[in-house]
C-alpha atoms as a PDB file:
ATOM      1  CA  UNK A   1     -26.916   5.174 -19.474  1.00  0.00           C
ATOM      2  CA  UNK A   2     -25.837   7.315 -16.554  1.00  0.00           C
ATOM      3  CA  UNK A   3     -21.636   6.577 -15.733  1.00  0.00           C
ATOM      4  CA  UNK A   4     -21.398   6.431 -12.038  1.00  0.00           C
ATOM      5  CA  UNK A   5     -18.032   5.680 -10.580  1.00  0.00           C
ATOM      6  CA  UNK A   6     -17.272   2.403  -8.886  1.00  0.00           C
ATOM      7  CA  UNK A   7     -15.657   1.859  -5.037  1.00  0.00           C
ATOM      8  CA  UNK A   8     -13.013  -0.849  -4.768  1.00  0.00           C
ATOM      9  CA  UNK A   9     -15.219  -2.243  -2.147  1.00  0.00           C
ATOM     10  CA  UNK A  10     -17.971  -2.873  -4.920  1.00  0.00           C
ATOM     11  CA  UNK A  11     -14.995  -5.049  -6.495  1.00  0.00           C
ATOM     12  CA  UNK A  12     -13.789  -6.871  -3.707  1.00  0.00           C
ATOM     13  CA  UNK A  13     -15.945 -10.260  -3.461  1.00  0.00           C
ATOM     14  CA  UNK A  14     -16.104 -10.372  -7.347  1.00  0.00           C
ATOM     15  CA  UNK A  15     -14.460 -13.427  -8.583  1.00  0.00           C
ATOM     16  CA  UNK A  16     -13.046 -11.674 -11.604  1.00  0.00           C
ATOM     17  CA  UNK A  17     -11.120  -9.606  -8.813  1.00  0.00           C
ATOM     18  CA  UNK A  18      -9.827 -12.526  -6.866  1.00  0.00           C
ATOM     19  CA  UNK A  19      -6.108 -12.220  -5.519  1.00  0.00           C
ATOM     20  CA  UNK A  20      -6.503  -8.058  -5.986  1.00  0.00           C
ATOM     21  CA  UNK A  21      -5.526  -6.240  -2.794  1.00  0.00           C
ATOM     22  CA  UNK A  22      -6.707  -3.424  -1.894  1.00  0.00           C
ATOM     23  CA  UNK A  23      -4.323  -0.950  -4.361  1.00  0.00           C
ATOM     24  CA  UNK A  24      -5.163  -3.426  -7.291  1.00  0.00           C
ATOM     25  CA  UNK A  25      -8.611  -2.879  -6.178  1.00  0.00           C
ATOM     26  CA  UNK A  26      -8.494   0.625  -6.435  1.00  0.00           C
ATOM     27  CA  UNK A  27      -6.403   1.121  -9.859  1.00  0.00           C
ATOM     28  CA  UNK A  28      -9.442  -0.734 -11.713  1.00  0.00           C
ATOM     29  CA  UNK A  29     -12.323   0.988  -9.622  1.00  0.00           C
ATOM     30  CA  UNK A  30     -10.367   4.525 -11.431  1.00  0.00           C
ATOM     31  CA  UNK A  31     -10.560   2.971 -14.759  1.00  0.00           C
ATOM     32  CA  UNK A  32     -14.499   1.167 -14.265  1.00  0.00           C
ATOM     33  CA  UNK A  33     -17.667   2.887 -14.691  1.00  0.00           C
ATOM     34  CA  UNK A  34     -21.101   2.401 -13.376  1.00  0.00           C
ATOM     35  CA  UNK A  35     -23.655   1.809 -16.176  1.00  0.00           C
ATOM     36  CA  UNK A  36     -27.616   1.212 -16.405  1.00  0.00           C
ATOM     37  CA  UNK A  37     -29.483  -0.255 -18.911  1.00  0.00           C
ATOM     38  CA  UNK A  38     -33.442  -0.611 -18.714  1.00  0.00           C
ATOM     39  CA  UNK A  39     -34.907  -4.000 -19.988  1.00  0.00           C
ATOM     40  CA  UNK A  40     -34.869  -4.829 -23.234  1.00  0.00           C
ATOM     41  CA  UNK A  41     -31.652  -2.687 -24.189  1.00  0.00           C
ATOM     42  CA  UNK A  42     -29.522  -3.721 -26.766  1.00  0.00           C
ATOM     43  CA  UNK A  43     -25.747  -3.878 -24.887  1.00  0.00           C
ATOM     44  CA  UNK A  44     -23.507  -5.576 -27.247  1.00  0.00           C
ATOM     45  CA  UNK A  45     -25.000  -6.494 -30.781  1.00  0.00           C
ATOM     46  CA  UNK A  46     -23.070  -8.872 -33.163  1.00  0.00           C
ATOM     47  CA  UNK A  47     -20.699  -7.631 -35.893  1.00  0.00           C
ATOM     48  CA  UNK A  48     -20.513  -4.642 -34.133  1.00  0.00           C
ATOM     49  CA  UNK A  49     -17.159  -3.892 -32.632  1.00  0.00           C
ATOM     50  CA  UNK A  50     -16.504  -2.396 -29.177  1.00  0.00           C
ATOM     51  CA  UNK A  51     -13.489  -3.000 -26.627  1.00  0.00           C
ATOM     52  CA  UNK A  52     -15.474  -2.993 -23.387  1.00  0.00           C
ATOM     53  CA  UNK A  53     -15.373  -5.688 -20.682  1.00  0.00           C
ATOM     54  CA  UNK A  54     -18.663  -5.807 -19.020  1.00  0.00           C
ATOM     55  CA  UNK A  55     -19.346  -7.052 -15.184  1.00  0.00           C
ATOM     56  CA  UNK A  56     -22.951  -7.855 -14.554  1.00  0.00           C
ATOM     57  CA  UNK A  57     -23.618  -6.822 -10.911  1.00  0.00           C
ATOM     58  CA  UNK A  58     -27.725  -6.566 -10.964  1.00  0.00           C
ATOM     59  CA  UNK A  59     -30.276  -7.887 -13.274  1.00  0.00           C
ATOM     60  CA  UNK A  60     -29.989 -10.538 -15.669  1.00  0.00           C
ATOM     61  CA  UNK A  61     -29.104 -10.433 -19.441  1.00  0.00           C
ATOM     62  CA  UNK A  62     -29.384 -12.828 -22.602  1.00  0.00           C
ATOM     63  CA  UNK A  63     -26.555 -14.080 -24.813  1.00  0.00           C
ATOM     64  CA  UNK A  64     -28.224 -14.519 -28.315  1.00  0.00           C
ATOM     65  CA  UNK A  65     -26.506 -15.128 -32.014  1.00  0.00           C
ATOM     66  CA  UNK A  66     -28.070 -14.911 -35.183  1.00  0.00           C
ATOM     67  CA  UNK A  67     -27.383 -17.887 -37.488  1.00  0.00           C
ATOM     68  CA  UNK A  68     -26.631 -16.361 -40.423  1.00  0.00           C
ATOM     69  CA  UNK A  69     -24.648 -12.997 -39.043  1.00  0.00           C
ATOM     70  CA  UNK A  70     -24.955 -11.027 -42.031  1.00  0.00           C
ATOM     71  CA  UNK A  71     -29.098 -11.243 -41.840  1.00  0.00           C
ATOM     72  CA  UNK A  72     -30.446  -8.900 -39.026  1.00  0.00           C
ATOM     73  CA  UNK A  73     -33.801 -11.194 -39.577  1.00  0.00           C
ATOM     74  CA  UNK A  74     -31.951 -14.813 -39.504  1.00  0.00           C
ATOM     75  CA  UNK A  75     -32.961 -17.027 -36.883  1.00  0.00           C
ATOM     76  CA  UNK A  76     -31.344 -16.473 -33.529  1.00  0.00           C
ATOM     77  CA  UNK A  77     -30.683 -19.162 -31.117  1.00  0.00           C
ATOM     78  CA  UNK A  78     -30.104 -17.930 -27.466  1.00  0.00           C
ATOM     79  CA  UNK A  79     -26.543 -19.149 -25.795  1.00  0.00           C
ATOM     80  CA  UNK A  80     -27.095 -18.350 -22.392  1.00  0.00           C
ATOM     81  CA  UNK A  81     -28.469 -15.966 -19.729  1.00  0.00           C
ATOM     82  CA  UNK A  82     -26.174 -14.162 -17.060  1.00  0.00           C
ATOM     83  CA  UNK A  83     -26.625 -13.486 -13.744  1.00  0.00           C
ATOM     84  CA  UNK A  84     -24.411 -11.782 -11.334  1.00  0.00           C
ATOM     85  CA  UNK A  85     -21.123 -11.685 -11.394  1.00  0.00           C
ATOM     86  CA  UNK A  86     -21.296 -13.027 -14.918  1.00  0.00           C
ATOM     87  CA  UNK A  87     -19.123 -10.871 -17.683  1.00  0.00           C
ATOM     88  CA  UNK A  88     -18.990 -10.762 -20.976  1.00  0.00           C
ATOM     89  CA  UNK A  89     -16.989  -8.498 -23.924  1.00  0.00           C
ATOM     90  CA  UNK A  90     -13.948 -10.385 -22.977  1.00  0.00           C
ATOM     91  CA  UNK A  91     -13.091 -12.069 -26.526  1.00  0.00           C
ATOM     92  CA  UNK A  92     -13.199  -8.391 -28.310  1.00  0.00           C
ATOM     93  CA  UNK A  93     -11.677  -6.760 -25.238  1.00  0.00           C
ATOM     94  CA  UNK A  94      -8.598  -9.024 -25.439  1.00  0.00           C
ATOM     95  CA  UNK A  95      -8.689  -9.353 -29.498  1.00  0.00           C
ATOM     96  CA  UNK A  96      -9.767  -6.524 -31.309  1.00  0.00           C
ATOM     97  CA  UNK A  97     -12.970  -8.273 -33.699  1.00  0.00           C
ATOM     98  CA  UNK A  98     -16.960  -8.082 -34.374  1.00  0.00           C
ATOM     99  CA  UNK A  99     -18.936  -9.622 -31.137  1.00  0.00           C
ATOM    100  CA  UNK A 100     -19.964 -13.016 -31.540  1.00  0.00           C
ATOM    101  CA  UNK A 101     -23.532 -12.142 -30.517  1.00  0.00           C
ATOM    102  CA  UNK A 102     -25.839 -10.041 -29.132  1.00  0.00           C
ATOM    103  CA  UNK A 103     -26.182  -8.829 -25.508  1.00  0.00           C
ATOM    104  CA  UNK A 104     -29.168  -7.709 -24.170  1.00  0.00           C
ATOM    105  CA  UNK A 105     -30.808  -7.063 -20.893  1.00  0.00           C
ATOM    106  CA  UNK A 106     -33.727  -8.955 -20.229  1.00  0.00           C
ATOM    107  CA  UNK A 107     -34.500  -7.066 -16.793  1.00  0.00           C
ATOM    108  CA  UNK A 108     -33.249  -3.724 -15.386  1.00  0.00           C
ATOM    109  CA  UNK A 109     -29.089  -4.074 -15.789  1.00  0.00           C
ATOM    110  CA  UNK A 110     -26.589  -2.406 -13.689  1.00  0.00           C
ATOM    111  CA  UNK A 111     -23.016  -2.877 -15.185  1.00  0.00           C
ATOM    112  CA  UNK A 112     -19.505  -2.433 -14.483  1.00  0.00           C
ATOM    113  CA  UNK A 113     -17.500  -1.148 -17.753  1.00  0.00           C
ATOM    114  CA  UNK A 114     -14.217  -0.809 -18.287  1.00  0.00           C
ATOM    115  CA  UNK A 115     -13.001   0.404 -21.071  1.00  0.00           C
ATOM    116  CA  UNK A 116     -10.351  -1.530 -23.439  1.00  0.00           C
ATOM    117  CA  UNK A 117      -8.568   2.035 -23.891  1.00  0.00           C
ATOM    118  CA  UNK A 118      -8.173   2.894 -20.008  1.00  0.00           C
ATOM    119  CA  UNK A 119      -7.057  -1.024 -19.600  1.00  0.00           C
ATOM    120  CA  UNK A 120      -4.352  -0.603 -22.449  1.00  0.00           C
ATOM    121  CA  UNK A 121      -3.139   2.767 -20.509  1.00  0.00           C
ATOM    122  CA  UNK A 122      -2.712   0.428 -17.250  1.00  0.00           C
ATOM    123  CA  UNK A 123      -0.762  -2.011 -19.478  1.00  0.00           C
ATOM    124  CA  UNK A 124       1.343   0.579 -20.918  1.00  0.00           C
ATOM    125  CA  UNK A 125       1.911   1.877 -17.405  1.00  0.00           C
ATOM    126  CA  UNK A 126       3.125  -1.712 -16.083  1.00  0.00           C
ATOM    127  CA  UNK A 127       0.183  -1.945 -13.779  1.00  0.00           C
ATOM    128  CA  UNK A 128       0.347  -5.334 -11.894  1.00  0.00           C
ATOM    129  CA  UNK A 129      -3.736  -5.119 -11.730  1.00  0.00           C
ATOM    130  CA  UNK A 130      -4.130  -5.495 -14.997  1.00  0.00           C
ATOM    131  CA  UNK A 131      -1.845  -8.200 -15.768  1.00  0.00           C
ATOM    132  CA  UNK A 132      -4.063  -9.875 -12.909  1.00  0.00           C
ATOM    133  CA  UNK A 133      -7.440  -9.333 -14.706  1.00  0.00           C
ATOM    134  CA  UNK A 134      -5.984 -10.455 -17.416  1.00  0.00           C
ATOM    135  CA  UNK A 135      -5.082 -13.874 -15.807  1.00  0.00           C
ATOM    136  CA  UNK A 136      -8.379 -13.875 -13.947  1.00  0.00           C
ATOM    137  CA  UNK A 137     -10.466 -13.270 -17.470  1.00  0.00           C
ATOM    138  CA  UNK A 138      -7.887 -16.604 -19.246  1.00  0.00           C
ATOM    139  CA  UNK A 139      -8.887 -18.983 -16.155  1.00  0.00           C
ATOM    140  CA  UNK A 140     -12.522 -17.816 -17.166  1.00  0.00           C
ATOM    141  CA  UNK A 141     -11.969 -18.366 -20.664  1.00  0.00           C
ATOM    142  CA  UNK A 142     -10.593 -21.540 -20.538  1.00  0.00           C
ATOM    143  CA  UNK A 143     -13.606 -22.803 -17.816  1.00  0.00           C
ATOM    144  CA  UNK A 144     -15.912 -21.998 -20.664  1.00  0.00           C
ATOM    145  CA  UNK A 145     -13.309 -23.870 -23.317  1.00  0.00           C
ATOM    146  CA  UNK A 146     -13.516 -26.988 -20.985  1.00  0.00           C
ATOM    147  CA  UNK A 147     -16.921 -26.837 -21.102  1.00  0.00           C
ATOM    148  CA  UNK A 148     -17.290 -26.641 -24.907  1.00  0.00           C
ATOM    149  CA  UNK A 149     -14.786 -29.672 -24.632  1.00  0.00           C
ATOM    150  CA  UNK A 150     -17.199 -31.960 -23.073  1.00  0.00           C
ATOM    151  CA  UNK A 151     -19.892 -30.607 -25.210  1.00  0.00           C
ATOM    152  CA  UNK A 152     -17.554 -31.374 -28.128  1.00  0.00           C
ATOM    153  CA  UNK A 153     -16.799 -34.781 -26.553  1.00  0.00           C
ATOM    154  CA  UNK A 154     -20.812 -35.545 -25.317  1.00  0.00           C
ATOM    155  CA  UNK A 155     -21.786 -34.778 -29.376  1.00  0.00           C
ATOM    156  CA  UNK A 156     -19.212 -36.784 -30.716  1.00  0.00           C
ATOM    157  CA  UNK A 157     -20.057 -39.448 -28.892  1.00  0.00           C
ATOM    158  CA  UNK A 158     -23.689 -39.789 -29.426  1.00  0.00           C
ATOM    159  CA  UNK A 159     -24.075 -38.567 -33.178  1.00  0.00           C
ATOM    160  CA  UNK A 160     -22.911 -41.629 -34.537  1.00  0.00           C
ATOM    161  CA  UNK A 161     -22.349 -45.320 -34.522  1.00  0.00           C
ATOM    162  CA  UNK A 162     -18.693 -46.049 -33.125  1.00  0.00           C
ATOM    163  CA  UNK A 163     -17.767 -47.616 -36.388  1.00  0.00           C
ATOM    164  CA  UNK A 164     -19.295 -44.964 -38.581  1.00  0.00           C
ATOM    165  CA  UNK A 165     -17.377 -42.868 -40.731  1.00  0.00           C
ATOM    166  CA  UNK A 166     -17.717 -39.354 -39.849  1.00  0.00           C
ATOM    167  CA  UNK A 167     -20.528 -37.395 -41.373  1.00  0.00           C
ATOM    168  CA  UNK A 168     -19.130 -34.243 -43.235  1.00  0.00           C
ATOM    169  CA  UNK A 169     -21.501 -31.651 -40.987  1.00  0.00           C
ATOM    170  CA  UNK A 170     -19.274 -33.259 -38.329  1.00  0.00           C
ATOM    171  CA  UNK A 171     -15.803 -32.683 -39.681  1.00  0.00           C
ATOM    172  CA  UNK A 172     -16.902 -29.134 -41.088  1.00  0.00           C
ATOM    173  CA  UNK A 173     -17.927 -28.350 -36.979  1.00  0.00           C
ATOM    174  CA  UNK A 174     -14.614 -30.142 -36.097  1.00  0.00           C
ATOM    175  CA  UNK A 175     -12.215 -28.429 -38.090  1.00  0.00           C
ATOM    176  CA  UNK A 176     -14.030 -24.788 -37.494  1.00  0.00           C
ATOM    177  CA  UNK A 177     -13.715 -25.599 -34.378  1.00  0.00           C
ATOM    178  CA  UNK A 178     -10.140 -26.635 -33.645  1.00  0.00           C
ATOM    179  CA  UNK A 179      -8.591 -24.406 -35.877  1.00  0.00           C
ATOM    180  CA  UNK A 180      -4.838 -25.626 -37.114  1.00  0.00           C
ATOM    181  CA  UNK A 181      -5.216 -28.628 -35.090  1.00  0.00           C
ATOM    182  CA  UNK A 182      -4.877 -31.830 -37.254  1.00  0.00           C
ATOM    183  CA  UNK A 183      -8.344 -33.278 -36.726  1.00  0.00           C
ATOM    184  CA  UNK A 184      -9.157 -36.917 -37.194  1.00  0.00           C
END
């Protein structure tokens, strides 16, 4: 890994940087950090805890989770693959817990990191940037929720006859999934 600093330029047609001008621009290029990874690297690995928000800007990575997360050898079952301008780290940036999977580059990576601690400084500091990143990384969030919605929706509504009653691998996924929501 070789930290090379980032130009507000480099940020500018990013979608996760959409609605910064040019001083929002260059209050996150102070805090973000240039970073290579060859292929093959381990980036983020599951359970392990880290408060980086990562910005893929060349290459192409893998999103991977092991079934059972306390065996390194359980099965794993790959999520998805990112391309640029994907970004990932964003759960455990905003909410301090273990990754939900692993991260790693399947071709040469270059990466923009910022780090959770320079982020919380900005915060601290009353930094209208960050309160926009922050909004930007939500509407990204809750794409990906809407998503899992439908998927939610599409399984529902082909695991079963309409008049079936549920089967209990179905309610156990429901209720993990909508946490304190009344599920029926």
């Amino acid at each position: 890994m070789n930290p090379e600093t980032v130009s507000p330029a480099l940020l500018r047609d990013m979608p996760l940087f959409s609605g910064f001008n040019a001083t929002d621009l260059s209050q996150i290029s102070d805090i973000g950090s240039l970073v290579e990874f060859q292929p093959e690297r381990l980036i983020l690995e599951q359970g392990a805890t880290s408060r980086d928000l990562w910005i893929l800007l060349e290459g192409r990575c893998e999103v991977a989770r092991r079934v059972d997360a306390r065996d390194p050898d359980a099965k794993r079952v790959t999520l998805a693959h990112l391309e640029p301008p994907a970004h990932f780290g964003d759960m455990s940036f905003f909410s301090p817990s273990p990754h939900s999977a692993d991260v790693r580059s399947q071709t040469a990576v270059r990466l923009l990191r910022i780090k959770h601690a320079d982020y919380s400084d900005l915060i601290h500091d009353g930094v209208r940037a960050a309160y926009k990143l922050a909004f930007n990384v939500t509407e990204a969030l809750v794409r990906r929720l809407r998503r899992m919605d439908d998927w939610v929706a599409e399984l529902a509504a082909t695991s079963q006859e309409p008049s079936a009653p549920p089967r209990p691998e179905w309610q156990s996924f429901r209720e993990k999934l909508f946490d304190r929501w009344t599920v029926v």
